[in-house]
C-alpha atoms as a PDB file:
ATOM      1  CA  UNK A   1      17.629 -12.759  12.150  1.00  0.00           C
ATOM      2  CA  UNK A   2      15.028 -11.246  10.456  1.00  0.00           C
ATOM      3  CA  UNK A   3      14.436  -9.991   6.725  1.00  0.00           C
ATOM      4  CA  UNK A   4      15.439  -6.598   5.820  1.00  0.00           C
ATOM      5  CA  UNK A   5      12.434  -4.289   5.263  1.00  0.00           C
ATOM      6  CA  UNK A   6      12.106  -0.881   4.780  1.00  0.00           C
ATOM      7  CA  UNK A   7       9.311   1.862   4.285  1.00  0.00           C
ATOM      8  CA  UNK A   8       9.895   4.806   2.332  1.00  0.00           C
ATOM      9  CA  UNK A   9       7.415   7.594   1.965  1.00  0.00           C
ATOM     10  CA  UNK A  10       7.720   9.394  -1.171  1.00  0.00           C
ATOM     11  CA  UNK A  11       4.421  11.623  -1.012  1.00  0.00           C
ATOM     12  CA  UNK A  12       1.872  12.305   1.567  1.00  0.00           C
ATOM     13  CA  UNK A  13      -0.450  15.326   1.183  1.00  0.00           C
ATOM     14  CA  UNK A  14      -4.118  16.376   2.063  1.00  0.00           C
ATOM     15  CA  UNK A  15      -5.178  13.959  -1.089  1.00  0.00           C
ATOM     16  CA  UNK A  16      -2.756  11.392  -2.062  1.00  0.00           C
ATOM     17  CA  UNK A  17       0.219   9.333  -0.902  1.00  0.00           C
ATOM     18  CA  UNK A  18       2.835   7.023  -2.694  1.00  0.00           C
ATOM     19  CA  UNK A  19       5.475   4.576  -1.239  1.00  0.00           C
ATOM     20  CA  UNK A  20       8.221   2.663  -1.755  1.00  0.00           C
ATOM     21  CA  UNK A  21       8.636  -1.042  -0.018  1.00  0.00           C
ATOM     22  CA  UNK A  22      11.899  -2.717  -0.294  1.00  0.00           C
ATOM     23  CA  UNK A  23      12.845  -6.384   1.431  1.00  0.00           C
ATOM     24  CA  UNK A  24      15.764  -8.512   1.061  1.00  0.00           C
ATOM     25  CA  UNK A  25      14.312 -11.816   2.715  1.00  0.00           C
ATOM     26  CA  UNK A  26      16.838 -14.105   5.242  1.00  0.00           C
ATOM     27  CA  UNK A  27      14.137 -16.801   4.586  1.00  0.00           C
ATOM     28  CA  UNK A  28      12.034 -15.386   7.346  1.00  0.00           C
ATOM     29  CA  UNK A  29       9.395 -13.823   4.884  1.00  0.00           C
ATOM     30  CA  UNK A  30       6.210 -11.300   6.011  1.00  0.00           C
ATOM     31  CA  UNK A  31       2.674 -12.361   7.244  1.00  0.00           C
ATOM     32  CA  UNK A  32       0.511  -9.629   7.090  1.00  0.00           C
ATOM     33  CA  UNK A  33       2.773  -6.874   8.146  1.00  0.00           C
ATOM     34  CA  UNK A  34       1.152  -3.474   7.800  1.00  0.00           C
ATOM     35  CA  UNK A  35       2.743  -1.159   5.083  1.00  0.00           C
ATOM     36  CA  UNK A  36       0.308   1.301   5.205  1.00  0.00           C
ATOM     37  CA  UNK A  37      -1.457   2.905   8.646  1.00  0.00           C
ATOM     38  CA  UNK A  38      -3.752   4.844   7.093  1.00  0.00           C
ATOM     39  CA  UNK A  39      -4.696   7.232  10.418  1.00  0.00           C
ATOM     40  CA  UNK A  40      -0.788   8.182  10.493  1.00  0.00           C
ATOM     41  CA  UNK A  41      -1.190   9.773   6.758  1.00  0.00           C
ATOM     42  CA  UNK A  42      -1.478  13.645   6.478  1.00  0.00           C
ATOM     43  CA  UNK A  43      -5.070  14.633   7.241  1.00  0.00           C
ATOM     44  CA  UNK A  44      -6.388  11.811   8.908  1.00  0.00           C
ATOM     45  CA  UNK A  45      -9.860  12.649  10.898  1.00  0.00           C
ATOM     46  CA  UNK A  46      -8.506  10.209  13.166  1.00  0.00           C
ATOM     47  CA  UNK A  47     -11.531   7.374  12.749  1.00  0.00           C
ATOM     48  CA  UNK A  48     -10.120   4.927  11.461  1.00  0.00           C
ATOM     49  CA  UNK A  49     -13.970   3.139  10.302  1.00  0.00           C
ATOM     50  CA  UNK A  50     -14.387   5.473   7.551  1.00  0.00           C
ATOM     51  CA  UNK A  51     -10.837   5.918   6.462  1.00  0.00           C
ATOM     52  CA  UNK A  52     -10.406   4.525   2.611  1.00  0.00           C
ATOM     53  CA  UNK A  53      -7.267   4.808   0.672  1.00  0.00           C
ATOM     54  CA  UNK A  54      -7.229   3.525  -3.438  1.00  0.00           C
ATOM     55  CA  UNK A  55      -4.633   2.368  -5.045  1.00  0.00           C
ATOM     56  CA  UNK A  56      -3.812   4.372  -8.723  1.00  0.00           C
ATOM     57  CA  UNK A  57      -0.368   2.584  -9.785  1.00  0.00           C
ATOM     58  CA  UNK A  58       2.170   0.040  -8.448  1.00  0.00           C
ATOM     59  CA  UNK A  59       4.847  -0.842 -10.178  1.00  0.00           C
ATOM     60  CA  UNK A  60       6.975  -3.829  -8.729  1.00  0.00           C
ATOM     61  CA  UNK A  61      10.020  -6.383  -9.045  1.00  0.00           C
ATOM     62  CA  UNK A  62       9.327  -9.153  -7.069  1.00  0.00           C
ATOM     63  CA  UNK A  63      12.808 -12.127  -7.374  1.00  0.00           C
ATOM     64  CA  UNK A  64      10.866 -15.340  -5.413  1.00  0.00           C
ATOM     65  CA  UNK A  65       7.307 -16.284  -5.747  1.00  0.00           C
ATOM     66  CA  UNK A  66       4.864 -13.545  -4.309  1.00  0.00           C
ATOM     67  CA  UNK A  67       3.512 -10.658  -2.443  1.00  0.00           C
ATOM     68  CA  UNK A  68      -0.059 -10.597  -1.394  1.00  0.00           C
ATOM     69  CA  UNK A  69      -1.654  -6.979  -1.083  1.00  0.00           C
ATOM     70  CA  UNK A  70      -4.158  -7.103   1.876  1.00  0.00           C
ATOM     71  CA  UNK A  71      -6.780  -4.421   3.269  1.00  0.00           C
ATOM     72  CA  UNK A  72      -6.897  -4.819   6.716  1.00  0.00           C
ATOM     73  CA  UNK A  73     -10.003  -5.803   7.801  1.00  0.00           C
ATOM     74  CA  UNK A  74     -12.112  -8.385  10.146  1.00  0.00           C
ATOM     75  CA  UNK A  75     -11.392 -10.784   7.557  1.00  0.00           C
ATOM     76  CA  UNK A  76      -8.225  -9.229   4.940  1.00  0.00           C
ATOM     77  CA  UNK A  77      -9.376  -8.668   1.666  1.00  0.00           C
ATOM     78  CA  UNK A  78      -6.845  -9.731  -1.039  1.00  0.00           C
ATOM     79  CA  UNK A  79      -6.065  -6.284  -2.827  1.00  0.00           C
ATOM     80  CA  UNK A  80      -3.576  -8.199  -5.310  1.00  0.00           C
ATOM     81  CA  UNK A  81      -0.185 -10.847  -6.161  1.00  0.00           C
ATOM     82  CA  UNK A  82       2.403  -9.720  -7.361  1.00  0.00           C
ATOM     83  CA  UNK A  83       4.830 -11.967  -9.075  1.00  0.00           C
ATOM     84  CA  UNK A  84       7.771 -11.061 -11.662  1.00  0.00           C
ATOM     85  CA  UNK A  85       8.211  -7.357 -12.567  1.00  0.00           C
ATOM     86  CA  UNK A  86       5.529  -5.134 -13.845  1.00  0.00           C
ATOM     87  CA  UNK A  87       3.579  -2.161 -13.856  1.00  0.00           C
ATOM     88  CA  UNK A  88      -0.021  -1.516 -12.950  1.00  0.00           C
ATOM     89  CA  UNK A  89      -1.380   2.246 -13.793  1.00  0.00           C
ATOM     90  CA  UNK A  90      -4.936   2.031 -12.781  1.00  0.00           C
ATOM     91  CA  UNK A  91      -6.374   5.740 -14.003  1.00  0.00           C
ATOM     92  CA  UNK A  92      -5.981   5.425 -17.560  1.00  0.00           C
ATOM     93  CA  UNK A  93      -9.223   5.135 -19.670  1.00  0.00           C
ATOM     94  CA  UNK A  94     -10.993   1.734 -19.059  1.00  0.00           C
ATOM     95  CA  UNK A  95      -9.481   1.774 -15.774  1.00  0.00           C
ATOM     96  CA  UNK A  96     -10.485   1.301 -11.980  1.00  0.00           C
ATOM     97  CA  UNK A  97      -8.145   1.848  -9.164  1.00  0.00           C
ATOM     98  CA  UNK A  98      -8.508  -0.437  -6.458  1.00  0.00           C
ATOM     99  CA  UNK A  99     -10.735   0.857  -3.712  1.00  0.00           C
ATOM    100  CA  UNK A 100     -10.891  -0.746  -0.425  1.00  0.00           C
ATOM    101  CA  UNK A 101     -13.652  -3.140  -0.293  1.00  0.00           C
ATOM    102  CA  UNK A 102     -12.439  -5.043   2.878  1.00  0.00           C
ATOM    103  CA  UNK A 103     -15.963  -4.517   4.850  1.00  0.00           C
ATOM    104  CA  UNK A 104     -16.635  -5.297   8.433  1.00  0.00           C
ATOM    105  CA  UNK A 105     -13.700  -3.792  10.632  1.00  0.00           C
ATOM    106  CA  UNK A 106     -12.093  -2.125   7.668  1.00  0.00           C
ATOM    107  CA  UNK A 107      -9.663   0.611   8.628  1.00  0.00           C
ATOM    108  CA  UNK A 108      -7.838   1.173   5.622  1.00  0.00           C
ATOM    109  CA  UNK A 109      -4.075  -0.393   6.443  1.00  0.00           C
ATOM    110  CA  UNK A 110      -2.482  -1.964   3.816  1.00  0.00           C
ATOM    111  CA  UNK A 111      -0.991  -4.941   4.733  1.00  0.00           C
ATOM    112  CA  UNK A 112       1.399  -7.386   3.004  1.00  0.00           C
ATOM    113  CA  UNK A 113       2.561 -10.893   3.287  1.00  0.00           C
ATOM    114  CA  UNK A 114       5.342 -13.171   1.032  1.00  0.00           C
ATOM    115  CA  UNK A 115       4.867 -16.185  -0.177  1.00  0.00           C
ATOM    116  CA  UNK A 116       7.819 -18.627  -1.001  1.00  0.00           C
ATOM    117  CA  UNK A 117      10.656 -16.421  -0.115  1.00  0.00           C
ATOM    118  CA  UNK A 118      13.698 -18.062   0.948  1.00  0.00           C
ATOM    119  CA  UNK A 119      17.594 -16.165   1.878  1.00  0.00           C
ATOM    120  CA  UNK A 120      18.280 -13.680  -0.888  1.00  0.00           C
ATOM    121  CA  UNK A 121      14.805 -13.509  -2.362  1.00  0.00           C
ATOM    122  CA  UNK A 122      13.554  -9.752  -2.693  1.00  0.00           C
ATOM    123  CA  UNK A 123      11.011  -7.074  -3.652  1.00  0.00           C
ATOM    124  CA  UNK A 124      10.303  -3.588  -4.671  1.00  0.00           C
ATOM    125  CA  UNK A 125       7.069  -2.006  -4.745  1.00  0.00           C
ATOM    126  CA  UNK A 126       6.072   1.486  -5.167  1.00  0.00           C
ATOM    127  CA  UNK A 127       2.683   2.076  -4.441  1.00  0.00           C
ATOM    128  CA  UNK A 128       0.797   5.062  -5.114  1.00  0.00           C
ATOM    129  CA  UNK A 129      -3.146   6.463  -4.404  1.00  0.00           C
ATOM    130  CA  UNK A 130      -5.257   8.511  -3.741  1.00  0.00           C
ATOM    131  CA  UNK A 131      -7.276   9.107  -0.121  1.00  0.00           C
ATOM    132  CA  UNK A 132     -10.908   8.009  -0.471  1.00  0.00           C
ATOM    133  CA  UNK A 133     -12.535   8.884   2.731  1.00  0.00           C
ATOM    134  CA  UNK A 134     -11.559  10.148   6.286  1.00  0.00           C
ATOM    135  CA  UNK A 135      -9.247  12.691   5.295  1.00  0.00           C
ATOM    136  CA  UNK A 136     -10.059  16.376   5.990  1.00  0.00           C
ATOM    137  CA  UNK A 137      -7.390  18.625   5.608  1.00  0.00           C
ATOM    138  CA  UNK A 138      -6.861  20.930   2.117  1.00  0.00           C
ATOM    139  CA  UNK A 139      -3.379  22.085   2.815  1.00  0.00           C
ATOM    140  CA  UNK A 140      -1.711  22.708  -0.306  1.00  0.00           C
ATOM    141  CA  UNK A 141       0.999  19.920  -1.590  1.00  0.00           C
ATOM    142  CA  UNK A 142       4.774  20.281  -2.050  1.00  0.00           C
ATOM    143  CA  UNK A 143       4.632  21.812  -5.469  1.00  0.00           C
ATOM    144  CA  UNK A 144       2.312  24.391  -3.967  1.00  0.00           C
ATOM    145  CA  UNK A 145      -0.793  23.464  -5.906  1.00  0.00           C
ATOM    146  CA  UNK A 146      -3.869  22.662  -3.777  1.00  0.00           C
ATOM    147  CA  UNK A 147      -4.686  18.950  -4.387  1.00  0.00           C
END
Protein backbone atom coordinates (compact mmCIF):
# COMPACT_ATOMS: atom_id res chain seq x y z
CA UNK A 1 0.00 0.00 0.00
CA UNK A 2 0.92 3.33 -0.10
CA UNK A 3 -0.24 6.64 1.78
CA UNK A 4 -3.01 8.58 0.40
CA UNK A 5 -1.85 11.89 -1.13
CA UNK A 6 -3.42 14.32 -3.03
CA UNK A 7 -2.63 17.73 -4.85
CA UNK A 8 -5.11 20.28 -5.22
CA UNK A 9 -4.57 23.47 -7.12
CA UNK A 10 -6.58 26.24 -5.90
CA UNK A 11 -4.94 29.23 -7.95
CA UNK A 12 -2.48 29.46 -10.70
CA UNK A 13 -2.19 32.70 -12.71
CA UNK A 14 0.54 34.79 -14.59
CA UNK A 15 1.76 35.90 -10.83
CA UNK A 16 0.79 33.69 -8.08
CA UNK A 17 -0.31 30.17 -7.17
CA UNK A 18 -1.79 28.49 -3.95
CA UNK A 19 -2.34 24.75 -3.05
CA UNK A 20 -3.78 22.46 -1.02
CA UNK A 21 -1.79 19.05 0.15
CA UNK A 22 -3.71 16.46 1.92
CA UNK A 23 -2.18 12.79 3.16
CA UNK A 24 -3.62 10.19 5.24
CA UNK A 25 -0.32 8.10 5.94
CA UNK A 26 -0.56 3.86 5.91
CA UNK A 27 2.83 4.20 7.75
CA UNK A 28 4.60 4.49 4.46
CA UNK A 29 5.32 8.33 4.90
CA UNK A 30 6.98 10.85 1.95
CA UNK A 31 10.75 11.44 1.19
CA UNK A 32 11.12 14.29 -0.78
CA UNK A 33 8.17 13.98 -3.02
CA UNK A 34 7.71 17.03 -5.21
CA UNK A 35 4.50 19.13 -4.45
CA UNK A 36 5.30 21.81 -6.50
CA UNK A 37 6.89 21.61 -10.37
CA UNK A 38 7.38 24.93 -10.81
CA UNK A 39 7.87 24.79 -14.98
CA UNK A 40 4.20 23.14 -15.07
CA UNK A 41 2.72 26.54 -13.38
CA UNK A 42 0.94 29.09 -15.73
CA UNK A 43 3.61 31.17 -17.47
CA UNK A 44 6.56 29.27 -17.08
CA UNK A 45 9.53 30.45 -19.62
CA UNK A 46 10.26 26.93 -19.53
CA UNK A 47 14.05 27.22 -17.82
CA UNK A 48 13.76 25.82 -15.06
CA UNK A 49 17.51 27.62 -13.61
CA UNK A 50 15.93 30.86 -13.13
CA UNK A 51 12.49 29.82 -12.08
CA UNK A 52 11.79 31.13 -8.24
CA UNK A 53 8.54 30.74 -6.51
CA UNK A 54 8.03 32.48 -2.61
CA UNK A 55 6.04 31.36 -0.27
CA UNK A 56 3.35 34.29 1.29
CA UNK A 57 1.13 32.02 3.75
CA UNK A 58 0.68 28.35 4.78
CA UNK A 59 -1.55 27.42 7.04
CA UNK A 60 -1.41 23.66 8.21
CA UNK A 61 -2.72 20.71 10.56
CA UNK A 62 -0.22 18.31 10.78
CA UNK A 63 -1.68 14.87 13.45
CA UNK A 64 2.06 12.91 13.78
CA UNK A 65 5.37 14.53 14.12
CA UNK A 66 6.39 16.57 10.91
CA UNK A 67 6.57 17.84 7.44
CA UNK A 68 9.76 19.20 6.09
CA UNK A 69 9.34 21.96 3.28
CA UNK A 70 12.27 21.47 0.78
CA UNK A 71 13.46 23.60 -2.39
CA UNK A 72 14.70 21.35 -4.72
CA UNK A 73 18.04 21.84 -5.35
CA UNK A 74 21.70 20.09 -5.74
CA UNK A 75 21.61 19.89 -2.14
CA UNK A 76 17.51 20.63 -0.73
CA UNK A 77 17.28 23.57 1.18
CA UNK A 78 15.00 23.21 4.26
CA UNK A 79 12.15 25.85 3.48
CA UNK A 80 10.38 24.89 6.94
CA UNK A 81 8.69 22.02 9.79
CA UNK A 82 5.67 21.97 10.34
CA UNK A 83 4.33 20.39 13.44
CA UNK A 84 0.76 20.86 15.21
CA UNK A 85 -1.70 23.29 13.55
CA UNK A 86 -0.96 26.81 12.66
CA UNK A 87 -0.85 29.60 10.45
CA UNK A 88 2.03 31.40 8.83
CA UNK A 89 1.04 34.81 6.81
CA UNK A 90 4.34 36.03 5.67
CA UNK A 91 3.34 39.69 3.97
CA UNK A 92 2.20 41.45 6.88
CA UNK A 93 4.43 44.35 8.17
CA UNK A 94 7.76 43.01 9.66
CA UNK A 95 7.39 40.21 7.40
CA UNK A 96 9.49 38.18 4.73
CA UNK A 97 8.06 35.50 2.62
CA UNK A 98 10.24 32.75 2.03
CA UNK A 99 12.17 33.04 -1.19
CA UNK A 100 14.00 30.22 -2.62
CA UNK A 101 17.50 30.28 -1.58
CA UNK A 102 18.32 26.60 -2.53
CA UNK A 103 21.49 27.64 -4.86
CA UNK A 104 23.41 25.39 -7.13
CA UNK A 105 20.84 23.30 -9.31
CA UNK A 106 17.88 25.17 -7.95
CA UNK A 107 14.78 24.82 -10.08
CA UNK A 108 12.18 25.96 -7.93
CA UNK A 109 10.09 22.50 -6.97
CA UNK A 110 8.85 22.32 -3.76
CA UNK A 111 9.37 19.23 -2.29
CA UNK A 112 8.15 17.57 0.94
CA UNK A 113 9.03 14.74 3.18
CA UNK A 114 7.27 13.28 6.75
CA UNK A 115 8.84 12.55 9.54
CA UNK A 116 7.41 10.02 12.17
CA UNK A 117 4.22 9.19 10.50
CA UNK A 118 2.83 5.93 11.22
CA UNK A 119 -1.07 4.30 9.87
CA UNK A 120 -3.63 7.03 10.42
CA UNK A 121 -1.26 9.94 10.90
CA UNK A 122 -2.20 12.98 8.52
CA UNK A 123 -1.72 16.50 7.12
CA UNK A 124 -3.16 19.50 5.52
CA UNK A 125 -1.31 22.23 4.07
CA UNK A 126 -2.35 25.04 1.97
CA UNK A 127 0.33 26.80 0.55
CA UNK A 128 0.21 29.96 -1.17
CA UNK A 129 2.94 32.50 -3.19
CA UNK A 130 3.83 34.43 -5.33
CA UNK A 131 6.18 33.69 -8.71
CA UNK A 132 9.62 35.27 -8.28
CA UNK A 133 11.39 34.72 -11.47
CA UNK A 134 10.92 32.75 -14.80
CA UNK A 135 7.48 33.54 -15.37
CA UNK A 136 6.49 35.67 -18.40
CA UNK A 137 3.07 35.73 -19.18
CA UNK A 138 0.53 38.87 -18.00
CA UNK A 139 -2.72 37.20 -18.75
CA UNK A 140 -5.25 38.53 -16.58
CA UNK A 141 -6.43 36.22 -13.41
CA UNK A 142 -9.84 34.63 -12.75
CA UNK A 143 -11.42 37.66 -11.21
CA UNK A 144 -10.40 39.50 -14.35
CA UNK A 145 -7.91 41.86 -12.76
CA UNK A 146 -4.40 41.80 -14.28
CA UNK A 147 -2.04 40.49 -11.54
Amino acid sequence: MADAVSTQVLKDHASAWAVKLTNISDGTGESNVVKISANTLVASNGDSSTQRLSITKLFWNVSANRVNLLWRGTTNTLITTLTGTGYWNLVGEGSMPLTNNAGAGANGDILLSTAGFTSGCAYTIIMEGKKSTGYTSRETTDDGISP
